[in-house]
N, C-alpha and C. Protein backbone atom coordinates (compact mmCIF):
# COMPACT_ATOMS: atom_id res chain seq x y z
N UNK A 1 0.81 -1.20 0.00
CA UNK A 1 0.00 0.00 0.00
C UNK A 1 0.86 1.27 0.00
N UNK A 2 1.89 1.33 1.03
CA UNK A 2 2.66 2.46 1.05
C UNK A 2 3.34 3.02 -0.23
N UNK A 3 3.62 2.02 -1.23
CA UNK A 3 4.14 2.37 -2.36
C UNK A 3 3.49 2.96 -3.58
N UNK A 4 1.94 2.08 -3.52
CA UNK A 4 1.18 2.85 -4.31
C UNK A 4 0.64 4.43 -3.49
N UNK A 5 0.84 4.78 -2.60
CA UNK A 5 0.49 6.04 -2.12
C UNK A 5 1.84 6.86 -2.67
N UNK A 6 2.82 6.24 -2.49
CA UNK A 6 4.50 7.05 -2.66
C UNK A 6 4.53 6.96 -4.46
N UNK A 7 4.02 6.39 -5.03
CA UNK A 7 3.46 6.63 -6.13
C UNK A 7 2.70 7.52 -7.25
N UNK A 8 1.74 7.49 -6.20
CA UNK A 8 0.31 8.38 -6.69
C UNK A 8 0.78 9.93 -6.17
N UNK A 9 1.84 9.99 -5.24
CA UNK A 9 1.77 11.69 -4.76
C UNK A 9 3.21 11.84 -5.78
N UNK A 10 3.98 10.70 -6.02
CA UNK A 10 5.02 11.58 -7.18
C UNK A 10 4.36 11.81 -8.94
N UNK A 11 3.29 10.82 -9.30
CA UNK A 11 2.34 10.84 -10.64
C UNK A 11 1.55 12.50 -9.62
N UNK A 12 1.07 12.81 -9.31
CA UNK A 12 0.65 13.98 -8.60
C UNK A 12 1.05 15.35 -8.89
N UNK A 13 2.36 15.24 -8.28
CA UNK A 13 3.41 15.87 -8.32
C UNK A 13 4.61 15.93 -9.78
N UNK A 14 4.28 15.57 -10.60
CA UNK A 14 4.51 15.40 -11.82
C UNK A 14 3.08 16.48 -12.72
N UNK A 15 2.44 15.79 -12.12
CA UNK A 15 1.18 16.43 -13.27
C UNK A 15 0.68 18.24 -12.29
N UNK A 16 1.41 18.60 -11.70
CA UNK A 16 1.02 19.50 -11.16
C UNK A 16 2.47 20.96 -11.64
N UNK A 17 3.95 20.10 -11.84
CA UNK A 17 4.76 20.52 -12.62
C UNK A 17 4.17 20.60 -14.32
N UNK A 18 3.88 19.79 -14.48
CA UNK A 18 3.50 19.62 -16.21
C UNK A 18 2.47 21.03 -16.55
N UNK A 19 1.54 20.99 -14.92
CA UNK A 19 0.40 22.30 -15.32
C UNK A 19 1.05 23.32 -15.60
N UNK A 20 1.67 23.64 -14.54
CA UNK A 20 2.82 24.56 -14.04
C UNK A 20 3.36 25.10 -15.42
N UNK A 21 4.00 24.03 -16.18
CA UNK A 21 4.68 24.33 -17.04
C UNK A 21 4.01 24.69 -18.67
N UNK A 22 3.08 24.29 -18.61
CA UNK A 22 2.00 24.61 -19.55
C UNK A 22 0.83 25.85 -19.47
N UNK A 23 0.74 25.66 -18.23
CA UNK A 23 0.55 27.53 -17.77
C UNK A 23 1.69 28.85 -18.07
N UNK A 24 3.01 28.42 -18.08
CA UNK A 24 3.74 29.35 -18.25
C UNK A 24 3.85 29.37 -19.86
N UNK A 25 4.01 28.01 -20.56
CA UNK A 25 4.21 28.40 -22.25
C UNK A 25 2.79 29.11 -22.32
N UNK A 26 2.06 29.17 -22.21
CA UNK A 26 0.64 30.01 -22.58
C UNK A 26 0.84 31.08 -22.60
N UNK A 27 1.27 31.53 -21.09
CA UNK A 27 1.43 32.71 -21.22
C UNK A 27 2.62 33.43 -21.62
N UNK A 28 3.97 32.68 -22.10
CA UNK A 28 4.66 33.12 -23.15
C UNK A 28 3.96 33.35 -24.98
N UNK A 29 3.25 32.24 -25.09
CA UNK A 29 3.05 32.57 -26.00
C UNK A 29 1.90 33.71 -26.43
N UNK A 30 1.35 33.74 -25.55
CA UNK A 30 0.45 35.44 -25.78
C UNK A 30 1.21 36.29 -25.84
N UNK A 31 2.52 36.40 -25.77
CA UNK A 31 3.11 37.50 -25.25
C UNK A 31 4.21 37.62 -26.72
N UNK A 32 4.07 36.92 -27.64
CA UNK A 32 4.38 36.75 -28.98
C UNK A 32 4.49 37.35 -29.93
N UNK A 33 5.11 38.83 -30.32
CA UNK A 33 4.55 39.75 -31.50
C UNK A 33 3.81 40.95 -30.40
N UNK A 34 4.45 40.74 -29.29
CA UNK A 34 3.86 41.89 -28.46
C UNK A 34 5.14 43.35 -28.61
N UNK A 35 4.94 44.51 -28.38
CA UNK A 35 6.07 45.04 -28.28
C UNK A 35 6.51 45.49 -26.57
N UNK A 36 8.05 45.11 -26.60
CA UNK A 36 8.53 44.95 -25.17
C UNK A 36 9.23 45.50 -25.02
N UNK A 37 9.57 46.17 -23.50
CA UNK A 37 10.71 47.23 -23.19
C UNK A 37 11.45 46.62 -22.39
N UNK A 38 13.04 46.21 -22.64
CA UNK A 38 14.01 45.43 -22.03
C UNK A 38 14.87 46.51 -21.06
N UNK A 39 15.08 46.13 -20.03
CA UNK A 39 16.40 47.17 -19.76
C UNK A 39 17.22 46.35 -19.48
N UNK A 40 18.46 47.00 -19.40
CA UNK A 40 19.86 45.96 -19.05
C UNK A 40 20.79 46.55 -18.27
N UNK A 41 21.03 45.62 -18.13
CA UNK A 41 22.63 46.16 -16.66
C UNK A 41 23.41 46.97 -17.08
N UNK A 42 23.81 47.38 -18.52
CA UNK A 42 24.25 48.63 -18.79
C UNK A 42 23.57 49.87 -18.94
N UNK A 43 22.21 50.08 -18.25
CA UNK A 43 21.45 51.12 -18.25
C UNK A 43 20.56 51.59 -19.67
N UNK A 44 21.21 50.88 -20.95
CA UNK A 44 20.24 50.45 -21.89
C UNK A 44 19.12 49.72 -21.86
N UNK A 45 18.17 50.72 -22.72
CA UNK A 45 16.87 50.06 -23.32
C UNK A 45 16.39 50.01 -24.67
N UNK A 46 15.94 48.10 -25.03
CA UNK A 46 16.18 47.97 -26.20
C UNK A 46 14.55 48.23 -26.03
N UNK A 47 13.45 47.84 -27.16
CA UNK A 47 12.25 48.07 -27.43
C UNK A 47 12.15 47.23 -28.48
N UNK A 48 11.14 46.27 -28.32
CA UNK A 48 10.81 45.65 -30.03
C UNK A 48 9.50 44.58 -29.82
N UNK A 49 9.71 43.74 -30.81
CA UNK A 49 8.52 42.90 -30.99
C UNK A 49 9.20 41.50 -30.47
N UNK A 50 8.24 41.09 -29.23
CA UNK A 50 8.74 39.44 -28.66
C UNK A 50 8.93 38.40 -29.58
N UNK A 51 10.02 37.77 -29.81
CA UNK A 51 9.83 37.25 -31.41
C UNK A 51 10.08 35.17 -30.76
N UNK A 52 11.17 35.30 -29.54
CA UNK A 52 11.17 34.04 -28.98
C UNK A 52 12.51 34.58 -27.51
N UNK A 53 12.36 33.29 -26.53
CA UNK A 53 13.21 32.95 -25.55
C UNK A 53 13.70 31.65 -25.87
N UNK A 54 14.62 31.43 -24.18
CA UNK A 54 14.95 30.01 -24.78
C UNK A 54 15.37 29.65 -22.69
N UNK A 55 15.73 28.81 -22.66
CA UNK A 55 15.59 28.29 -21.21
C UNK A 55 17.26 29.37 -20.33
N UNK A 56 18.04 29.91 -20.97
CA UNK A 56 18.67 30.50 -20.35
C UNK A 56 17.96 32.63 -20.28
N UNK A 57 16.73 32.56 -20.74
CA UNK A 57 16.10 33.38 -20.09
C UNK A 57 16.68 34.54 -21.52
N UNK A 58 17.45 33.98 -22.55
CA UNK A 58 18.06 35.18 -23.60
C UNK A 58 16.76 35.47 -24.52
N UNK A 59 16.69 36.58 -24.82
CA UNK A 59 15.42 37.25 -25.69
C UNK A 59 15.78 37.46 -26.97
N UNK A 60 14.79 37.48 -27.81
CA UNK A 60 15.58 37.47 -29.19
C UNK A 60 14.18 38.97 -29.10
N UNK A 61 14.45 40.21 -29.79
CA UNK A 61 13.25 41.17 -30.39
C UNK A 61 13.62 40.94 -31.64
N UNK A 62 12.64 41.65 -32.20
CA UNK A 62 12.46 42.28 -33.81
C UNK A 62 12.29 43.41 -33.96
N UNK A 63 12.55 44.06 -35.06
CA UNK A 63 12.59 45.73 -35.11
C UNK A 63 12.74 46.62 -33.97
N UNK A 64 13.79 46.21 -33.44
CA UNK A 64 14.59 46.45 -32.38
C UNK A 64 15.24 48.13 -32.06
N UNK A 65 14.55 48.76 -31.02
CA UNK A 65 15.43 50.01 -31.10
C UNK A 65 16.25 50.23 -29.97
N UNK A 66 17.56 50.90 -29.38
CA UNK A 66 17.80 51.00 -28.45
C UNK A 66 18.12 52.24 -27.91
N UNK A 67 17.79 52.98 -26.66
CA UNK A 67 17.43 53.57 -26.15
C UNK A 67 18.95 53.66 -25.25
N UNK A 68 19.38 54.75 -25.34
CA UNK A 68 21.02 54.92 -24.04
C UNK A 68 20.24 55.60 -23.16
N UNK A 69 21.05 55.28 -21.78
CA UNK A 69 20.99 55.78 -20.30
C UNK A 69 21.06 57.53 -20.80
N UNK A 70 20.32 58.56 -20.27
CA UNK A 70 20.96 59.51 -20.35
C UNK A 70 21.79 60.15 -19.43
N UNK A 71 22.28 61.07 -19.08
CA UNK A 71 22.28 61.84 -18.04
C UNK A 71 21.68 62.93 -17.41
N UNK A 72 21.28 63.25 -18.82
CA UNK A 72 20.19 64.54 -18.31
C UNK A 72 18.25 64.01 -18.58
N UNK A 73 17.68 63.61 -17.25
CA UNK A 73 16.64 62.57 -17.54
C UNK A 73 15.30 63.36 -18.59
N UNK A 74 15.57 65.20 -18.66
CA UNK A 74 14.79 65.11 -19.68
C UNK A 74 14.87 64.76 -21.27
N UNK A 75 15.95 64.82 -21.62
CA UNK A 75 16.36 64.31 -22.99
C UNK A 75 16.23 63.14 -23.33
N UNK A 76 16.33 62.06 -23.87
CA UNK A 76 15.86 60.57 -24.71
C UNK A 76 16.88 60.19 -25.02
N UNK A 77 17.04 61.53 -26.45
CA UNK A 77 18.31 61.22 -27.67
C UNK A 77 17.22 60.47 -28.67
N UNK A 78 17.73 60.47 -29.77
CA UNK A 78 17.51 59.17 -31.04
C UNK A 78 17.53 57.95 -30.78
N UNK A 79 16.71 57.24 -30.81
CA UNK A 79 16.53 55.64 -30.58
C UNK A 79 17.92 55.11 -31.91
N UNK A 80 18.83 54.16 -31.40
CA UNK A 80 19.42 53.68 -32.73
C UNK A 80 18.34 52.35 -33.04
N UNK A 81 18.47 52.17 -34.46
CA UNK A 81 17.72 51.26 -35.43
C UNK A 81 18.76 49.81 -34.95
N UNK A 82 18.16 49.02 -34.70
CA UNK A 82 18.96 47.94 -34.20
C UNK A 82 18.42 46.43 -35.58
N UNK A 83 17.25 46.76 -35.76
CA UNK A 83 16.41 45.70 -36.35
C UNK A 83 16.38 44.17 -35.17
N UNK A 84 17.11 43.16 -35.76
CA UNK A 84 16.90 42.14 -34.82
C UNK A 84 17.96 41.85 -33.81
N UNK A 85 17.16 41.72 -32.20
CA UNK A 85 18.63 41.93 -31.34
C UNK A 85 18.22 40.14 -30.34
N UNK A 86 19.44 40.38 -30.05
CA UNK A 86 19.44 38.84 -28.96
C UNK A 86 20.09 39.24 -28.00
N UNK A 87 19.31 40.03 -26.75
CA UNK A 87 19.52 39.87 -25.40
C UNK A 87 20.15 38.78 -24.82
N UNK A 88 20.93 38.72 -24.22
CA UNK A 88 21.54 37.37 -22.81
C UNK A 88 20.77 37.64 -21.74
N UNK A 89 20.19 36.65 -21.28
CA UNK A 89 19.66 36.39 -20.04
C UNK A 89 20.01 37.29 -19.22
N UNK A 90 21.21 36.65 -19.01
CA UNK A 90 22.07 37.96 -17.93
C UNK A 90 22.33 39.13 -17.51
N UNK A 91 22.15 39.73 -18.80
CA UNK A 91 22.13 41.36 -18.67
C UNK A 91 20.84 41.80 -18.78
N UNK A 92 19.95 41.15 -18.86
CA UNK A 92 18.31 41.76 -18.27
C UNK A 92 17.88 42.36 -16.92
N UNK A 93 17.05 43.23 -16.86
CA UNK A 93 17.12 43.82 -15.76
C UNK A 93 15.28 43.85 -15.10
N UNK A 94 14.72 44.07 -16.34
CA UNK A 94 13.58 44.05 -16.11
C UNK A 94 12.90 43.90 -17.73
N UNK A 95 11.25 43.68 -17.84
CA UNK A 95 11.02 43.46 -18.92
C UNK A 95 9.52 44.25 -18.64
N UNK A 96 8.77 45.01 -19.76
CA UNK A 96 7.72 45.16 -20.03
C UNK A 96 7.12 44.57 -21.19
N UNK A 97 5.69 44.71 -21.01
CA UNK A 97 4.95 44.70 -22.67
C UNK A 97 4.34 46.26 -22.52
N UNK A 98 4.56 46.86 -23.52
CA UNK A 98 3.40 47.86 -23.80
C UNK A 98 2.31 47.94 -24.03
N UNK A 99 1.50 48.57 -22.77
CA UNK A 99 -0.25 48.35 -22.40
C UNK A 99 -0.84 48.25 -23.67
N UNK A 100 -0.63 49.59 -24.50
CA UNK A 100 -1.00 49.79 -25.92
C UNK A 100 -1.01 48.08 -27.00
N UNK A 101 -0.09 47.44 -27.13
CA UNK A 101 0.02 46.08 -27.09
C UNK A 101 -0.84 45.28 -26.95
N UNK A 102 -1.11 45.54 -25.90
CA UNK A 102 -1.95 44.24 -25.07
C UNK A 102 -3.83 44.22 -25.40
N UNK A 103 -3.10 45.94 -25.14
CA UNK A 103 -4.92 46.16 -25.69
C UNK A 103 -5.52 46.21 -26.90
N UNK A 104 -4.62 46.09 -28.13
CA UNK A 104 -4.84 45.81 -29.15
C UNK A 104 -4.83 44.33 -29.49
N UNK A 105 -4.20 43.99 -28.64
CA UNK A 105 -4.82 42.29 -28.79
C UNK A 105 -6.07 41.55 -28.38
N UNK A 106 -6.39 42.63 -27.29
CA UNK A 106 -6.99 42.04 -26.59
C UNK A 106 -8.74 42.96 -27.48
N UNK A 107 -8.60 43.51 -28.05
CA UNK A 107 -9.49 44.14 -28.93
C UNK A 107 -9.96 43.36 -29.85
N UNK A 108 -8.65 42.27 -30.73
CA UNK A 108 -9.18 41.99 -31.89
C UNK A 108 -9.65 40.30 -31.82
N UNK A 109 -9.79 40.16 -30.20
CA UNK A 109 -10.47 38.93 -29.98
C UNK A 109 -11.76 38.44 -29.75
């Protein structure tokens, strides 16, 4: 008996990872052709369209712009034209989607 119980809570515990993990591709993949604001440990921000990840957390955008740290916080500067960029995991800092984004998706459903 003890084994089929030590059994049934690791088949359990399996299918509760599997949700887990199928809850999260979902909600990667809504997030697909969204446009996203990356920042990075060098105080850069790239901007583009979510195009894919991969298990070390690296981002790939599309039509990619990037955005320098300024010093003077009212100025911007010129976005440079990057087109397609591949973030490292590592130097991510934080990530958005743009509301505007979301709500246009969420419009044409």
């Amino acid at each position: 008996m003890a084994t089929e119980n030590e059994e049934n809570g690791t088949d359990m515990q399996f299918e509760s990872d599997e949700s887990a993990y199928s809850l999260a591709r979902l909600k990667l993949e809504s997030l697909l052709n969204k446009n996203m604001r990356i920042r990075m440990t060098d105080g850069r921000t790239l901007v583009g369209l979510f195009l894919c990840t991969d298990r070390d957390c690296n981002v790939i955008l599309g039509s990619a712009q990037e955005f320098l740290k300024s010093t003077d916080s009212f100025s911007q500067g010129e976005p440079r034209v990057l087109g397609l960029a591949m973030i490292p995991g590592h130097h991510v800092v934080s990530i958005e989607v743009e509301s505007e984004s979301l709500v246009n998706s969420s419009q044409g459903m």
